[in-house]
Protein backbone atom coordinates (compact mmCIF):
# COMPACT_ATOMS: atom_id res chain seq x y z
CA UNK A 1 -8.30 -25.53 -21.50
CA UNK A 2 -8.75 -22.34 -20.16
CA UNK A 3 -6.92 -20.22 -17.41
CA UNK A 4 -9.94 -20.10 -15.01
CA UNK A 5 -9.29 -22.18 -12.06
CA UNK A 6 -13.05 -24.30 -11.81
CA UNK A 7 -15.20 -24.94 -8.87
CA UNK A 8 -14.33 -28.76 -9.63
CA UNK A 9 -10.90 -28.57 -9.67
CA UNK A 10 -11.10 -26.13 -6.64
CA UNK A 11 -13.07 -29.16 -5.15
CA UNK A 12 -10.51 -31.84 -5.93
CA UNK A 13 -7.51 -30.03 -4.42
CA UNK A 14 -10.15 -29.28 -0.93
CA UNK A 15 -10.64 -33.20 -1.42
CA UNK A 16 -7.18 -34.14 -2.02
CA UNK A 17 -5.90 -32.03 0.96
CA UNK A 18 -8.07 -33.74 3.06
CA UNK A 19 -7.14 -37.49 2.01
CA UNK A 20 -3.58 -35.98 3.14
CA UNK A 21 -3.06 -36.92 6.82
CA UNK A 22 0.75 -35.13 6.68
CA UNK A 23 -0.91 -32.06 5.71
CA UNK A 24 -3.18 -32.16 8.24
CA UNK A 25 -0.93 -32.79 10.84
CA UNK A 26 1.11 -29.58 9.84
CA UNK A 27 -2.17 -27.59 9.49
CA UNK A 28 -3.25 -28.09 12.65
CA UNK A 29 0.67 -27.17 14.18
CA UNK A 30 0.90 -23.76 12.15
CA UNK A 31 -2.59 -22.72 13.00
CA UNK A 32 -1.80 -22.86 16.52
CA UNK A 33 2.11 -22.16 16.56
CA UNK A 34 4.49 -19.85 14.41
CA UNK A 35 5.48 -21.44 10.77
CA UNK A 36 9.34 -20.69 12.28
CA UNK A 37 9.08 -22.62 14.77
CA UNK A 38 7.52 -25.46 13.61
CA UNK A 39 9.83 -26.05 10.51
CA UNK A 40 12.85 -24.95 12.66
CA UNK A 41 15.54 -27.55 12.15
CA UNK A 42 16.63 -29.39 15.76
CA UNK A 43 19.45 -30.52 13.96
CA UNK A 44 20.76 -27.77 13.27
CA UNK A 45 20.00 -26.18 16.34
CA UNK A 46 22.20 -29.01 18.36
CA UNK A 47 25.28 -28.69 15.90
CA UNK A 48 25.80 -25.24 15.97
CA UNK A 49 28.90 -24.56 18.34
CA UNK A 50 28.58 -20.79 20.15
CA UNK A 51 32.77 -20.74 20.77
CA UNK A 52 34.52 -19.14 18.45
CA UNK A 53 38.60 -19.97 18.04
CA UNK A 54 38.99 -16.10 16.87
CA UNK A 55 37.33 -13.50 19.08
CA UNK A 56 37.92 -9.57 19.09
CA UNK A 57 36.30 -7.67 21.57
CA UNK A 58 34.61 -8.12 24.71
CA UNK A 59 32.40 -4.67 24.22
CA UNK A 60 29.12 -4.06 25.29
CA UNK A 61 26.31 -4.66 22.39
CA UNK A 62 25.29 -1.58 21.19
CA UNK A 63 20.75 -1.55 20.65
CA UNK A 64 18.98 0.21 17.32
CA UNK A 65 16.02 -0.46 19.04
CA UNK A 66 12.72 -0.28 16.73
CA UNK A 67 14.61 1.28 13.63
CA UNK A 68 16.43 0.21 10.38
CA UNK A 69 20.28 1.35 11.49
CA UNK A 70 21.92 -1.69 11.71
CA UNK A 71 23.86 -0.59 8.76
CA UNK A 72 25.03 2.73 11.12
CA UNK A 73 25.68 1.23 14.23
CA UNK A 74 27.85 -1.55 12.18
CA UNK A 75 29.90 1.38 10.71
CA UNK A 76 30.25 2.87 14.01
CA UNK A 77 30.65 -0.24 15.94
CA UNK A 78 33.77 -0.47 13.52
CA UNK A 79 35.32 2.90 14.69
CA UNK A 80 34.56 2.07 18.29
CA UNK A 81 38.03 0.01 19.05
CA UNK A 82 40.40 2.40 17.83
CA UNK A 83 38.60 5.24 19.60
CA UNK A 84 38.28 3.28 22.72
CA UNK A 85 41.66 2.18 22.65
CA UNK A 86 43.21 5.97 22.01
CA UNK A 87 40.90 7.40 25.24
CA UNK A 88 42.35 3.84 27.47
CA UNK A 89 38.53 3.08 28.10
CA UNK A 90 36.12 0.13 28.40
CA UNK A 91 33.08 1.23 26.99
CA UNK A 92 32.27 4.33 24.31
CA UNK A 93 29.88 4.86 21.50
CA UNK A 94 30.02 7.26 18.98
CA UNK A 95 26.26 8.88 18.79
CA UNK A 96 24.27 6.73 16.10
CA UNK A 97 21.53 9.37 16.45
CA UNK A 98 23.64 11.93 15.05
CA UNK A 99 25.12 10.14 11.71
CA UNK A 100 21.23 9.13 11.58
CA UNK A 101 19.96 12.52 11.58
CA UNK A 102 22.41 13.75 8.90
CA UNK A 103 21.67 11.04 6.79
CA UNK A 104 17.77 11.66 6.86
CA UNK A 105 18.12 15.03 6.15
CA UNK A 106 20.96 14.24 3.31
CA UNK A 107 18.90 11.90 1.92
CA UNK A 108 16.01 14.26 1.50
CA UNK A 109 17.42 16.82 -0.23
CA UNK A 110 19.02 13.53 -2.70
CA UNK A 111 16.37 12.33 -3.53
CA UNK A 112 14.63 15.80 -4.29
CA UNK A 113 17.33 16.95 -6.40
CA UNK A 114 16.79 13.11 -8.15
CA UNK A 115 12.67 14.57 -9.01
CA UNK A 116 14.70 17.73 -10.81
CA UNK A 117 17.30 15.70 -12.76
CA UNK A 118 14.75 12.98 -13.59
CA UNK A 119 12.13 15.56 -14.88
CA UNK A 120 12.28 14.85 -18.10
CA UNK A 121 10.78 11.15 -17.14
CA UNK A 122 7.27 9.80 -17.04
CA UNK A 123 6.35 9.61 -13.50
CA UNK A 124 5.29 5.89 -13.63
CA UNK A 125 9.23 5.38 -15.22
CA UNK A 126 10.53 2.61 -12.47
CA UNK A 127 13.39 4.88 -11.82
CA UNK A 128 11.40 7.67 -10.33
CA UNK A 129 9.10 5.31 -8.39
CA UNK A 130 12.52 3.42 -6.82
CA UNK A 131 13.54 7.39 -5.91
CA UNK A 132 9.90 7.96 -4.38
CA UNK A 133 8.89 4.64 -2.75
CA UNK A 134 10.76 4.84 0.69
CA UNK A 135 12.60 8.43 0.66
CA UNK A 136 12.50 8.57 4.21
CA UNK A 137 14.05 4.78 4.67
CA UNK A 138 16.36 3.87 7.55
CA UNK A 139 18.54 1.32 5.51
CA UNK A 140 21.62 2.50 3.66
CA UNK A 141 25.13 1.27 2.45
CA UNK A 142 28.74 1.83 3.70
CA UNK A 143 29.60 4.70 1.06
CA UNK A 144 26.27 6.54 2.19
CA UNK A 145 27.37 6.72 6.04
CA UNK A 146 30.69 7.76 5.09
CA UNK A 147 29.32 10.45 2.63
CA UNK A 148 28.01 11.83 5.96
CA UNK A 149 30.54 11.28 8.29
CA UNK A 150 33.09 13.21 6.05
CA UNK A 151 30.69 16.32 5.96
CA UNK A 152 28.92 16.31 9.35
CA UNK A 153 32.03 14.61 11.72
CA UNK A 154 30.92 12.28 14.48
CA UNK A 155 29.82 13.62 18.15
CA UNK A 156 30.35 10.74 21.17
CA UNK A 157 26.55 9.38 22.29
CA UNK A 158 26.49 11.90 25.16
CA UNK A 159 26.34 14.63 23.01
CA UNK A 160 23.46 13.86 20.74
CA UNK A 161 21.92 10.60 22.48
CA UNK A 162 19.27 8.71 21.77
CA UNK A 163 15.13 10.08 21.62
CA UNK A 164 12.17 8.29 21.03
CA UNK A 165 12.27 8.71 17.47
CA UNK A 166 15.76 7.65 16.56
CA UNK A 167 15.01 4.44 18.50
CA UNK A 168 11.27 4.19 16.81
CA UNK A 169 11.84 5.59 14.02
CA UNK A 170 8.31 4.49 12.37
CA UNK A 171 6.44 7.90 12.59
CA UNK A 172 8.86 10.27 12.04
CA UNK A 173 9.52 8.02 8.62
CA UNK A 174 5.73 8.02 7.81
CA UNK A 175 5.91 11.62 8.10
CA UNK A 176 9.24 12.42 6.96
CA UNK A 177 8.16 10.57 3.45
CA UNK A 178 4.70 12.18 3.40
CA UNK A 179 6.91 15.83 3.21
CA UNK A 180 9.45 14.32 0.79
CA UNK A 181 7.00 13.43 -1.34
CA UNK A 182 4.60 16.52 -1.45
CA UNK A 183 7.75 18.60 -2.38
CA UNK A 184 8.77 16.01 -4.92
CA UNK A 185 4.97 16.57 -6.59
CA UNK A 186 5.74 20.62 -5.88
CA UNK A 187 8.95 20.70 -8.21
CA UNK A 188 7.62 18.18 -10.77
CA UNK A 189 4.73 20.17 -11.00
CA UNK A 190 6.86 23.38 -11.65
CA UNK A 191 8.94 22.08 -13.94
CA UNK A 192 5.74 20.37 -15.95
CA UNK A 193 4.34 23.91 -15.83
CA UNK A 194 7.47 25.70 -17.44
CA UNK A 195 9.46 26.37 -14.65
CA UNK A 196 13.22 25.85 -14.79
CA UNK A 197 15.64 23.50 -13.40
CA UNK A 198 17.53 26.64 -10.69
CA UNK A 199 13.65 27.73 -10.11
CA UNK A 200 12.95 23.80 -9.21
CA UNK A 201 16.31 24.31 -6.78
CA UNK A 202 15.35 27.53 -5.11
CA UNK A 203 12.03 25.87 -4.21
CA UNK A 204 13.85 22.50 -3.11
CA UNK A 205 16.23 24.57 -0.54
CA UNK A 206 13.25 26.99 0.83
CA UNK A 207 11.54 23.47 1.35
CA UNK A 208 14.40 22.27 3.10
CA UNK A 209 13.60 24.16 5.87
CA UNK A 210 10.85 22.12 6.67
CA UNK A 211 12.77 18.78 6.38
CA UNK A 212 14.98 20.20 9.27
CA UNK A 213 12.20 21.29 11.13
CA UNK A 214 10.64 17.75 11.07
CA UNK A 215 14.22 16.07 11.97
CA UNK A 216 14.73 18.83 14.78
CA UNK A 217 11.44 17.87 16.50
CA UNK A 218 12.01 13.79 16.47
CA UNK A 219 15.37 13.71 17.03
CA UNK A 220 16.55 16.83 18.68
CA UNK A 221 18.69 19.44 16.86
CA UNK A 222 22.69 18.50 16.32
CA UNK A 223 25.25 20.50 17.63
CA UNK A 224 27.89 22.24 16.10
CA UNK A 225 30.42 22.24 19.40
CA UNK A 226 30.33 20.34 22.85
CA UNK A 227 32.55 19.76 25.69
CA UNK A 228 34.11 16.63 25.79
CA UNK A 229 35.93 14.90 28.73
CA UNK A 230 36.35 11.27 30.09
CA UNK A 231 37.74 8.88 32.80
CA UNK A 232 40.02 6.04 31.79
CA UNK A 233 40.18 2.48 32.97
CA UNK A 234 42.78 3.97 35.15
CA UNK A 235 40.44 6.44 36.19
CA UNK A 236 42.21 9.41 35.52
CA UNK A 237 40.38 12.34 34.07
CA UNK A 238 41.25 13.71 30.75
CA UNK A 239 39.63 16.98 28.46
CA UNK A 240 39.44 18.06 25.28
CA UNK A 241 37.40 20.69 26.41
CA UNK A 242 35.12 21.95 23.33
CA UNK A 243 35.55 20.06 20.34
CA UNK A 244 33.69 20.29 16.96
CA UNK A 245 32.06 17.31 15.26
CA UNK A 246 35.32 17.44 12.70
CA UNK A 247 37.86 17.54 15.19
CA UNK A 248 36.19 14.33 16.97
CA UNK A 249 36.24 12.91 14.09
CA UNK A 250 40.10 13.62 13.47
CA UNK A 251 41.24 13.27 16.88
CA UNK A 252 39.42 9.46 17.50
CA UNK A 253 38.57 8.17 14.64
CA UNK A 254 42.03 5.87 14.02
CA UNK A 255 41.08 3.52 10.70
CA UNK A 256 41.08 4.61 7.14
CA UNK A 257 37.44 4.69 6.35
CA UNK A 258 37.93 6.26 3.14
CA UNK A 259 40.25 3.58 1.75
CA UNK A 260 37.31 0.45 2.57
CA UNK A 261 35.87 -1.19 -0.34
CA UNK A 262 32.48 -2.84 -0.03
CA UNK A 263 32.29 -6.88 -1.49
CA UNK A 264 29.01 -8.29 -2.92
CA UNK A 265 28.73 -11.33 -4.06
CA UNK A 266 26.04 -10.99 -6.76
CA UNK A 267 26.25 -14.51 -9.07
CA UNK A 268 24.64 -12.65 -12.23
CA UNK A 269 27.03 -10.66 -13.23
CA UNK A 270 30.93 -10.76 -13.86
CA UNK A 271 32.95 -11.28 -10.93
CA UNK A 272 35.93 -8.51 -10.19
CA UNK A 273 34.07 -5.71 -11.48
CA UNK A 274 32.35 -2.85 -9.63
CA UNK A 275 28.93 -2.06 -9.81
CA UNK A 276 26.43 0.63 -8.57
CA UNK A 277 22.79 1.27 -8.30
CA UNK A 278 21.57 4.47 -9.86
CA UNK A 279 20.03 7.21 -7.50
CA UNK A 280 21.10 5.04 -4.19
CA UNK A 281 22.73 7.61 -2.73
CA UNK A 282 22.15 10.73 0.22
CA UNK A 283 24.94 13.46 -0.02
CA UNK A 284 24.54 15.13 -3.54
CA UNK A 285 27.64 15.25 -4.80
CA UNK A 286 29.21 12.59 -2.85
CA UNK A 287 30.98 9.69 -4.04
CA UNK A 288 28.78 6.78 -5.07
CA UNK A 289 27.62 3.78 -3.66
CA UNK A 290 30.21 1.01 -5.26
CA UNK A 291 30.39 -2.57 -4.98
CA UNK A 292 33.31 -4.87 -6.31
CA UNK A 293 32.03 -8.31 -7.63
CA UNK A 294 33.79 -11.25 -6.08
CA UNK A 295 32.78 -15.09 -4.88
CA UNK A 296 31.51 -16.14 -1.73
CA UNK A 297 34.69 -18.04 -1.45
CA UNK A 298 36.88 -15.51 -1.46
CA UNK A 299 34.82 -13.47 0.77
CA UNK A 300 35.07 -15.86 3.57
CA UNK A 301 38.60 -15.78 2.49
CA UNK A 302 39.34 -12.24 3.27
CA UNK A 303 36.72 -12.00 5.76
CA UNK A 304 38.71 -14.79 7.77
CA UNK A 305 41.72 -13.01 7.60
CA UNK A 306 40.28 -9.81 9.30
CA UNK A 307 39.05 -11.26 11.83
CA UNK A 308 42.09 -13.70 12.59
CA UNK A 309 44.18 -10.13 12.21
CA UNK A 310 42.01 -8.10 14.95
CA UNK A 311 40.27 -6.44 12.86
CA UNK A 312 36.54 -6.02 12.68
CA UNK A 313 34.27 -6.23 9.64
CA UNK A 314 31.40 -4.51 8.61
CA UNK A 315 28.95 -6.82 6.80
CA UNK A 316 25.23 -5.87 5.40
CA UNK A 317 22.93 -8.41 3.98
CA UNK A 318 18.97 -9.51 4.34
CA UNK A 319 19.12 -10.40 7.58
CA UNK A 320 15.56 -11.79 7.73
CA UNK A 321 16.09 -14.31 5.93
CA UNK A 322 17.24 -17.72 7.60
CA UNK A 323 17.16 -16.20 11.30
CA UNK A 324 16.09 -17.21 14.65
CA UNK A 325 16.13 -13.90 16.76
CA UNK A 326 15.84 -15.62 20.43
CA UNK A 327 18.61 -18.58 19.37
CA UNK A 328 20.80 -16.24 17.98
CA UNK A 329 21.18 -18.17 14.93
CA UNK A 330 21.49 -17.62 11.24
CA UNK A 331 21.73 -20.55 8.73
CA UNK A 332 20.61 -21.06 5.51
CA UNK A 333 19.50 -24.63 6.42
CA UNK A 334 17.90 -23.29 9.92
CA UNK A 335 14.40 -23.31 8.51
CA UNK A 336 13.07 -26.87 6.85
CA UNK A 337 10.34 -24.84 4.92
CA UNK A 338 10.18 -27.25 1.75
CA UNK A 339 9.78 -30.42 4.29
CA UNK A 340 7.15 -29.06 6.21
CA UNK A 341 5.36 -27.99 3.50
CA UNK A 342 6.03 -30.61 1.59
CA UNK A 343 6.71 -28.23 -1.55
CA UNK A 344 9.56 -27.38 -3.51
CA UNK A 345 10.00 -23.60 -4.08
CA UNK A 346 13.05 -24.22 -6.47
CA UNK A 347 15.10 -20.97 -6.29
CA UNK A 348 18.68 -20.26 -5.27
CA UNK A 349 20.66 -17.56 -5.03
């Protein structure tokens, strides 16, 4: 027996597929509708109760538009109800565009500095192509945001609000990563050539400039100071009159970010133990991204708690997976993929 699949066994699955009158009836539903929608489950659909017995906030839903910074607007969205709370207001964001910019530019200069520490590496070695695959990547973690919101403070929306690229974020990314990864080749190619590890540095940070450059013209360039007043629900007028990102930060920012620890539940490996991913990281220097180990049971546990307590959580996951956008649902039994198909694919978690 060899490996070659034959014209006649090509043949008998055509004929057997044919002789299959389920199959048929499915083929001709998913070549004229979407697979979701077909295999979507009705039952679950109907069962799924949209009142909640714990409820805690009635804020307006913040948008990240065409981009990847759920994570961001989750962290802020976390910071909103003490800061709304302290100001006696209905409605505030904190500018996503800002933390966003400081990130991309963070991250940059990361993974850069990553191409000089890694030099002694192949450049096929998987750890230099997870460093240059996406280096310009809107997704991060909770540690990464905070890295930057420690250094760079937080401005309210109105001071650094939204452009077309922060809520598109597609070509400024394509570009971004084409820059990233021309100086990446630049400082490898020094360093292969004899140069040294400060000469691969002092090249990095003249590059830099252009990084900023790029960010400055998509997203607009942050401030350093802005005037900052309000009306409360009362609608009397208060002022801070010009603040720095820092002292926004300090003045209306209430919870103890630094003191969060992020929960994974990640069945291969020993529970109540921390792990990290090498190189996933934006401010050099900054702490690292950590996750402690625990089971989905106890997650629910202490996420239940939170929420029964007032407080809000910040979750991240793969939020493609098992989703109807329009219904608003998520549920791992939302999609009857295996019945429709009429395949097993056989993996879990």
């Amino acid at each position: 027996m060899t490996g070659e699949m034959t014209i006649k066994e090509i043949n008998r699955l055509r004929k057997e597929f044919s002789a299959d009158k389920d199959a048929r009836i499915v083929q001709n539903a998913v070549t004229q509708t979407t697979v979701q929608e077909i295999a979507l489950s009705r039952e679950v659909v109907a069962s799924t109760d949209f009142t909640f017995s714990t409820k805690i906030d009635e804020w307006k839903v913040t948008n990240q538009k065409a981009s990847g910074r759920c994570w961001l607007f989750a962290v802020l969205n976390l910071m909103r109800p003490g800061a709304m709370e302290k100001m006696n207001i209905k409605e505030f964001e904190f500018s996503q565009a800002y933390v966003h910019f400081w990130d991309k530019f963070e991250r940059a200069n990361h993974n850069l500095e990553a191409m000089i520490v890694t030099s002694d590496r192949e450049l096929d070695d998987r750890t230099i192509g997870f460093i240059l695959d996406n280096p310009s990547e809107d997704g991060g973690q909770w540690n990464m945001a905070i890295n930057v919101i420690n250094k760079h403070g937080m401005v309210p929306k109105s001071a650094y609000p939204e452009s077309q690229s922060s809520s598109s974020t597609r070509w400024m990314n394509a570009n971004l990563r084409l820059l990233v990864r021309s100086i990446a080749s630049e400082i490898r190619g020094m360093i292969d050539d004899g140069g040294s590890k400060a000469q691969a540095r002092a090249h990095k940070k003249k590059r830099m400039q252009d990084v900023w450059r790029l960010l400055c013209i998509h997203l607009g360039t942050p401030p350093t100071e802005f005037e900052w007043s309000w009306r409360d629900k009362d609608n009397e007028f208060h002022t801070r009159g010009t603040m720095t990102p820092h002292e926004f930060l300090e003045e209306f920012v209430t919870i103890d970010y630094n003191d969060y620890v992020c929960l994974v539940n990640d069945p291969r490996n020993d529970l109540m133990q921390t792990y990290t991913v090498d190189f996933l990281q934006n401010v050099v220097g900054g702490p690292p991204v950590e996750y402690l180990n625990i089971s989905i049971e106890e997650m629910k546990t202490v996420t239940r708690k939170l929420l029964e307590d007032g407080t809000t959580v910040w979750m991240g996951c793969d939020v493609g997976k098992h989703m109807h956008r329009k219904l608003g649902l998520w549920d791992a039994k939302l999609f009857e993929f295996e019945e429709m198909y009429g395949i097993e694919f056989g993996l879990d978690k």
